[in-house]
Protein backbone atom coordinates (compact mmCIF):
# COMPACT_ATOMS: atom_id res chain seq x y z
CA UNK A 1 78.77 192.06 124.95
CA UNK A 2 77.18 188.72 124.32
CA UNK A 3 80.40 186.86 123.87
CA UNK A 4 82.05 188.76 126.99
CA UNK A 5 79.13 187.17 129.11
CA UNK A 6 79.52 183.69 127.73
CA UNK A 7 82.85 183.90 128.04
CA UNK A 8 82.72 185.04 131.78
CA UNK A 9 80.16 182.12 132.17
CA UNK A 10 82.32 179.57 131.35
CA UNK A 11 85.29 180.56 133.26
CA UNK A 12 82.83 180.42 136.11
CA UNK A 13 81.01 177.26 135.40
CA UNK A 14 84.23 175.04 134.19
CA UNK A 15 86.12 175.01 137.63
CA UNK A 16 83.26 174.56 139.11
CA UNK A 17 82.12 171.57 136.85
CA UNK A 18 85.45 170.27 137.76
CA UNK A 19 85.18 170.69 141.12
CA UNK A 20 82.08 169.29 141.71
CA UNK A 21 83.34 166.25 139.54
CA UNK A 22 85.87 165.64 142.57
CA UNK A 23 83.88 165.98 145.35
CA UNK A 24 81.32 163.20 143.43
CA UNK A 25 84.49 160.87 143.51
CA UNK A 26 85.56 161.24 146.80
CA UNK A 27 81.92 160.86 147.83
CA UNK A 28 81.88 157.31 145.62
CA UNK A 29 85.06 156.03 147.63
C-alpha cells in the first residue's frame, strides 16, 4: 500500500514539478 501511494505521489508531483519549471521560465523572459 505504501509503494502504491508513493507511486501515485510522484505521478502527481513530477508534471507538476515540470510545469511549474515552465511557468518560472517564461516568468524570467
Amino acid at each position: 500500500m505504501d509503494i502504491v501511494r508513493s507511486f501515485i505521489t510522484c505521478l502527481i508531483w513530477i508534471p507538476y514539478f515540470l510545469k511549474s519549471e515552465r511557468v518560472k521560465n517564461t516568468f524570467i523572459r
